[in-house]
N, C-alpha and C. Protein backbone atom coordinates (compact mmCIF):
# COMPACT_ATOMS: atom_id res chain seq x y z
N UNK A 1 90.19 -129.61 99.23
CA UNK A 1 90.66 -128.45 98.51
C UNK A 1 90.68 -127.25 99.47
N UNK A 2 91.74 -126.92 99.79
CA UNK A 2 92.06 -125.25 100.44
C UNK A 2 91.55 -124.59 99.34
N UNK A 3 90.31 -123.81 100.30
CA UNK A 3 89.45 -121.79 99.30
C UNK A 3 90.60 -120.90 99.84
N UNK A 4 90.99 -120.52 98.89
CA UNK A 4 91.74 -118.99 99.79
C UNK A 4 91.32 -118.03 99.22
N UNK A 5 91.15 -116.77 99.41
CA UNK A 5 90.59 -115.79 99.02
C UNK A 5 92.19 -114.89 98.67
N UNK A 6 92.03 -113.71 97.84
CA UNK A 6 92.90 -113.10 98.11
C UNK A 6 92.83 -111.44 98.17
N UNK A 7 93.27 -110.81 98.70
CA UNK A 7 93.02 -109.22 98.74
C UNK A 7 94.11 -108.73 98.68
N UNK A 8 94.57 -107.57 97.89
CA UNK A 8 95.36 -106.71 97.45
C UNK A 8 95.06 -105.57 96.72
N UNK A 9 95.46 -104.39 96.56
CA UNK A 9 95.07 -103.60 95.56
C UNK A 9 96.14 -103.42 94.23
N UNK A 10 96.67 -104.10 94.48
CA UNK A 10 97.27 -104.57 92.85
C UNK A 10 97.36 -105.56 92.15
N UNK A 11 96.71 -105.15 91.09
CA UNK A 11 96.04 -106.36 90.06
C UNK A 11 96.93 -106.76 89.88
N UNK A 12 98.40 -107.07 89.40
CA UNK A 12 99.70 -107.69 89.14
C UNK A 12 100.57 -108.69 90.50
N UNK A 13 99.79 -108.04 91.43
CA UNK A 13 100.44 -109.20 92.66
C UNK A 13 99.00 -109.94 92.98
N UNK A 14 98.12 -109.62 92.83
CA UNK A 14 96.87 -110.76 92.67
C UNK A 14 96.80 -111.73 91.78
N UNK A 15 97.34 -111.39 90.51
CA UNK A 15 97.38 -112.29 89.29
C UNK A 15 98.47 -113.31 89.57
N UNK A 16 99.91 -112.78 90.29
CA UNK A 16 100.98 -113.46 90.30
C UNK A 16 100.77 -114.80 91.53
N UNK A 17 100.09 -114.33 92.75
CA UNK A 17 99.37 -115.27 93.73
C UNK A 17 98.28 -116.45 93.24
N UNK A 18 97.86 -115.45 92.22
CA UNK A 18 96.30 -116.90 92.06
C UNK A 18 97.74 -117.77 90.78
N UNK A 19 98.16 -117.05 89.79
CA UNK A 19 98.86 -118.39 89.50
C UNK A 19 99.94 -119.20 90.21
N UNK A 20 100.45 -118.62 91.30
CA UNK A 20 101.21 -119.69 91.72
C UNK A 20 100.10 -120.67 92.63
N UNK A 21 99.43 -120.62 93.16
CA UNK A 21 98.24 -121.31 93.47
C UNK A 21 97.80 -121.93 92.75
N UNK A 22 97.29 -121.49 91.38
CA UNK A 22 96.54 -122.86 90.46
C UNK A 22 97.76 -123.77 90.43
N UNK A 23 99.23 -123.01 90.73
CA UNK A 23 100.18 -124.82 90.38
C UNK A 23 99.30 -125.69 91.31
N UNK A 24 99.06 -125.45 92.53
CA UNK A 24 99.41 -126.47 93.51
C UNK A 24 97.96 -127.59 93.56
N UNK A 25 97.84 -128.48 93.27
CA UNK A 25 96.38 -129.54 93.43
C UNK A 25 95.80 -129.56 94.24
N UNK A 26 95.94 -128.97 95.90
CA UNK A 26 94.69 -128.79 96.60
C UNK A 26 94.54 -127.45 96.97
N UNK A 27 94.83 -126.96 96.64
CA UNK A 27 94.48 -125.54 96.58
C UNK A 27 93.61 -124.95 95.32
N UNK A 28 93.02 -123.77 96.00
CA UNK A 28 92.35 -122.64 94.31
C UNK A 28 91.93 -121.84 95.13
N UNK A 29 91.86 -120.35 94.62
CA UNK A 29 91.20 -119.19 94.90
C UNK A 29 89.75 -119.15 94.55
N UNK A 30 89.21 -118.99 95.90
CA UNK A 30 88.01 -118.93 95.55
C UNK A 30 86.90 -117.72 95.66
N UNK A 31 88.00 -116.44 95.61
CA UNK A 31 87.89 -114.80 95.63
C UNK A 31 89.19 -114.42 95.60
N UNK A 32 88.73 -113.33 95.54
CA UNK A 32 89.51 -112.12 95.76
C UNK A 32 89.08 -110.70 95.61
N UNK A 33 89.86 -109.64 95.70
CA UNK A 33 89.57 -108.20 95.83
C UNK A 33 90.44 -107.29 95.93
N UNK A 34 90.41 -106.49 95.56
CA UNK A 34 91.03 -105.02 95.37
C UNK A 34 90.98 -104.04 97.08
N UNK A 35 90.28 -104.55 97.63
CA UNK A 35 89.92 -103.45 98.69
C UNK A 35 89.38 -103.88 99.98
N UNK A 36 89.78 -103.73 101.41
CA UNK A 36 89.55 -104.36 102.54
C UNK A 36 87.95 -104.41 102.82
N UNK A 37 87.10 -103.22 101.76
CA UNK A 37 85.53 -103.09 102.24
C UNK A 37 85.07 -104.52 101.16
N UNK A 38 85.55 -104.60 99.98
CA UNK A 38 85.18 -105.77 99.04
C UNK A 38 85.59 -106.80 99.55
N UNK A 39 86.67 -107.12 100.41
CA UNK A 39 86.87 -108.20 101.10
C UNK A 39 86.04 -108.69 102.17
N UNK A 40 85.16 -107.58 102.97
CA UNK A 40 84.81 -107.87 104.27
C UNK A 40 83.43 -108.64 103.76
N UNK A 41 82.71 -108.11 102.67
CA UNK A 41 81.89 -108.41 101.95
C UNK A 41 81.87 -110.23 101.18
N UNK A 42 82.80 -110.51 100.82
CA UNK A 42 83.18 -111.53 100.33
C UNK A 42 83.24 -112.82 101.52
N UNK A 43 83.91 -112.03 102.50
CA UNK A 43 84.20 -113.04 104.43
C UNK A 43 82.81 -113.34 104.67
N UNK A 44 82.09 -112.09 104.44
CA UNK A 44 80.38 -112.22 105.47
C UNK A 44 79.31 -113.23 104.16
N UNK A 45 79.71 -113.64 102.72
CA UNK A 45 78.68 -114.10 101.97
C UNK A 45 79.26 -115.71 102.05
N UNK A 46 81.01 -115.40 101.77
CA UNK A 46 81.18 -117.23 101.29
C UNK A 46 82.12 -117.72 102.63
N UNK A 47 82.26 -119.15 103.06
CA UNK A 47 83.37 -119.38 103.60
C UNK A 47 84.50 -120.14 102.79
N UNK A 48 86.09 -119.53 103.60
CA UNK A 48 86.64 -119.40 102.95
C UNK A 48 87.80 -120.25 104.32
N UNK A 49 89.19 -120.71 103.46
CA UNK A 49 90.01 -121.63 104.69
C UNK A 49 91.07 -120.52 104.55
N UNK A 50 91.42 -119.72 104.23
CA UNK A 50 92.66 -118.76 104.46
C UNK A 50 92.08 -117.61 103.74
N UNK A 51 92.74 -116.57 103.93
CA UNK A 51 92.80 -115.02 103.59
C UNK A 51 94.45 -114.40 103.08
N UNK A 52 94.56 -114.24 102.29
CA UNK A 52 95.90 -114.08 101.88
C UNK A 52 95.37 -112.21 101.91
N UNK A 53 96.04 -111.56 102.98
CA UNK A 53 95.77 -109.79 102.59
C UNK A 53 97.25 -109.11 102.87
N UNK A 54 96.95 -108.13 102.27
CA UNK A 54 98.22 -106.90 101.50
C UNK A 54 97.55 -106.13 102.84
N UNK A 55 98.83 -105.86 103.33
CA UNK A 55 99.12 -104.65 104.73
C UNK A 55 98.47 -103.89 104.69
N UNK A 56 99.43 -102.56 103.21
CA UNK A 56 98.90 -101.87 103.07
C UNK A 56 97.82 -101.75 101.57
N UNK A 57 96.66 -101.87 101.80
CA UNK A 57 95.78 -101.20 101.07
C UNK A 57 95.15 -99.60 100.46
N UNK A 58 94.90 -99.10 99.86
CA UNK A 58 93.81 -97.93 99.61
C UNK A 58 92.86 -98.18 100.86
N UNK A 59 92.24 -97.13 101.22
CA UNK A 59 91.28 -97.22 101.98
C UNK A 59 91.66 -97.86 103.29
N UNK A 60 90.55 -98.99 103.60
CA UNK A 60 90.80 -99.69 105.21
C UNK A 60 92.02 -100.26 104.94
N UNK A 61 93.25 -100.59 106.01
CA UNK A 61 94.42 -100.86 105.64
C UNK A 61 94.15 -101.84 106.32
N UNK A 62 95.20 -103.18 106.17
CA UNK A 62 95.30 -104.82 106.54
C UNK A 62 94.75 -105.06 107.97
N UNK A 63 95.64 -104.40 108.74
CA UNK A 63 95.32 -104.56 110.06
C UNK A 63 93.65 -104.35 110.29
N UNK A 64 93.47 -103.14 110.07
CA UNK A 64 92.12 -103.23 110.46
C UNK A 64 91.03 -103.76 109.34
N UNK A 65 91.21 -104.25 108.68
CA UNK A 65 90.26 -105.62 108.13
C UNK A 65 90.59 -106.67 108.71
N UNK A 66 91.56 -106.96 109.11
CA UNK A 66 91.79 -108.34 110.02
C UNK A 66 90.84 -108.55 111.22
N UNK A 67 90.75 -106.92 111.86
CA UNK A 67 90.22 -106.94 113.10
C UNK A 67 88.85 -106.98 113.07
N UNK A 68 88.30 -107.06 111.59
CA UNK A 68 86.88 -107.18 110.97
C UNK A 68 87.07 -108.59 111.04
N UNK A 69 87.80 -108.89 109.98
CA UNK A 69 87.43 -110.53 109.98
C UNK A 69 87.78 -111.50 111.14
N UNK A 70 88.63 -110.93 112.30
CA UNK A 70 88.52 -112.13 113.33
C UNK A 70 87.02 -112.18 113.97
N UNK A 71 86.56 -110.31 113.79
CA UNK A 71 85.33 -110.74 114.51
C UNK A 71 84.03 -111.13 114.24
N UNK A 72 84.51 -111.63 112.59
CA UNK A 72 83.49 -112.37 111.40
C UNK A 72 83.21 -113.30 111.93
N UNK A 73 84.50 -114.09 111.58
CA UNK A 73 84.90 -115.40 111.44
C UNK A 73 86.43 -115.70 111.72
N UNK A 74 85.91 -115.93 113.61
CA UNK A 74 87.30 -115.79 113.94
C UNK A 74 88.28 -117.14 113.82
N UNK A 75 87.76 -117.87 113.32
CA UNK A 75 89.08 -119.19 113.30
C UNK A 75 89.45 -118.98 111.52
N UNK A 76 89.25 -118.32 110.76
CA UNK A 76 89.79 -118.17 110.05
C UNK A 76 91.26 -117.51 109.77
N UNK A 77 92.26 -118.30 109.49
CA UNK A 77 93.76 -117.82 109.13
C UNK A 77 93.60 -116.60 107.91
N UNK A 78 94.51 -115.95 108.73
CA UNK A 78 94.87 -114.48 108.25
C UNK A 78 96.38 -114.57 107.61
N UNK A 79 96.69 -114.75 106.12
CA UNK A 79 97.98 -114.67 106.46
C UNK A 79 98.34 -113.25 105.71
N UNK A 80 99.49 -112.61 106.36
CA UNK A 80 100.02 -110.97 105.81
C UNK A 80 100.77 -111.03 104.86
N UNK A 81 100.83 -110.31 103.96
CA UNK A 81 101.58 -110.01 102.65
C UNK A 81 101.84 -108.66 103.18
N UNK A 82 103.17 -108.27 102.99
CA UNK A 82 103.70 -107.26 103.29
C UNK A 82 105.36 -106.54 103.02
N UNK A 83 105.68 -105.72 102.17
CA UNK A 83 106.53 -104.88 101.90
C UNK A 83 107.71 -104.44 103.02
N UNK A 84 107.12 -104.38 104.07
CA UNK A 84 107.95 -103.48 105.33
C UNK A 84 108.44 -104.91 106.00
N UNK A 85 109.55 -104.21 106.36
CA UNK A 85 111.06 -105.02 106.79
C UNK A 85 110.78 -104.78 108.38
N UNK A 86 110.54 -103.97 108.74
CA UNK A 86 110.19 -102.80 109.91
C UNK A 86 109.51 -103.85 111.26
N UNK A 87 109.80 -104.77 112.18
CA UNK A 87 109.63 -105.19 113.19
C UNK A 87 108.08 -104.56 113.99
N UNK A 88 108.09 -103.41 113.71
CA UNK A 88 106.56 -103.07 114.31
C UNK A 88 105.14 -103.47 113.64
N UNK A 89 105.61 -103.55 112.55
CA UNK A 89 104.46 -104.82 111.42
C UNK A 89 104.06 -105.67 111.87
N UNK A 90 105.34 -106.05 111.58
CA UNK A 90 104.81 -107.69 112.23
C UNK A 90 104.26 -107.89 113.51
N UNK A 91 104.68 -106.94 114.50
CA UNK A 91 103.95 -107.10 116.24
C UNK A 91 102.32 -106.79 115.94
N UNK A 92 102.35 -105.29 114.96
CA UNK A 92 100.97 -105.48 114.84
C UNK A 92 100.37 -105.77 114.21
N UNK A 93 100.34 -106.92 113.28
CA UNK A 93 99.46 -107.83 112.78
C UNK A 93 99.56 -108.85 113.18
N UNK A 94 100.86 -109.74 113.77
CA UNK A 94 100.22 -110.60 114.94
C UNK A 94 99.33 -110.00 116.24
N UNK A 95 99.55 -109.00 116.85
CA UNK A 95 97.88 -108.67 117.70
C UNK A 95 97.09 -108.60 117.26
N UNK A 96 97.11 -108.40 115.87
CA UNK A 96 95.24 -108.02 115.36
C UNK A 96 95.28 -109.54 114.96
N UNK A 97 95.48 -110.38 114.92
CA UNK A 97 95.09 -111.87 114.99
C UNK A 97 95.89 -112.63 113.41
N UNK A 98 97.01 -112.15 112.95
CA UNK A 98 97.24 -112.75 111.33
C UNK A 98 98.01 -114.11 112.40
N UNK A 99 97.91 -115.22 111.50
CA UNK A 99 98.38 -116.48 111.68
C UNK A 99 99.52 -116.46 111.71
């Protein structure tokens, strides 16, 4: 069974992720969170096989929770959820380590 966790600060694209996830049989969420500080919290108590995180957040924004969690638990996959079309995104969240 793939744990994925998920982080976003909107309850309506968190809800829409964990159900397309319960479709799938080896998968399930096994967190989630509203906020990159509730996430970092969640990385340092349970382990987890992916991270599904929102760019931009309230507060600490994607990138730099990533750069928390590679240096958690760095073989953990980072994957980005993200809004912006914008080519400089993506360069920098592949350097801060997203899969």
């Amino acid at each position: 069974m793939i744990r994925i966790v998920i982080a976003d600060d909107h309850d309506i694209v968190r809800a829409g992720l964990k159900q397309i996830i319960a479709d799938e049989e080896d998968m399930e969420v096994a967190g989630e969170s509203n906020s990159g500080e509730k996430l970092l919290e969640l990385i340092k108590k349970h382990d987890y096989d992916v991270v599904l995180l929102d760019l931009k957040m309230s507060g600490m924004n994607g990138i730099e929770v990533m750069k928390h969690i590679k240096a958690i638990k760095p073989s953990v996959p980072v994957i980005v959820l993200s809004m912006h079309a914008e080519d400089q995104y993506a360069v920098r969240t592949i350097k801060a380590g997203a899969s």
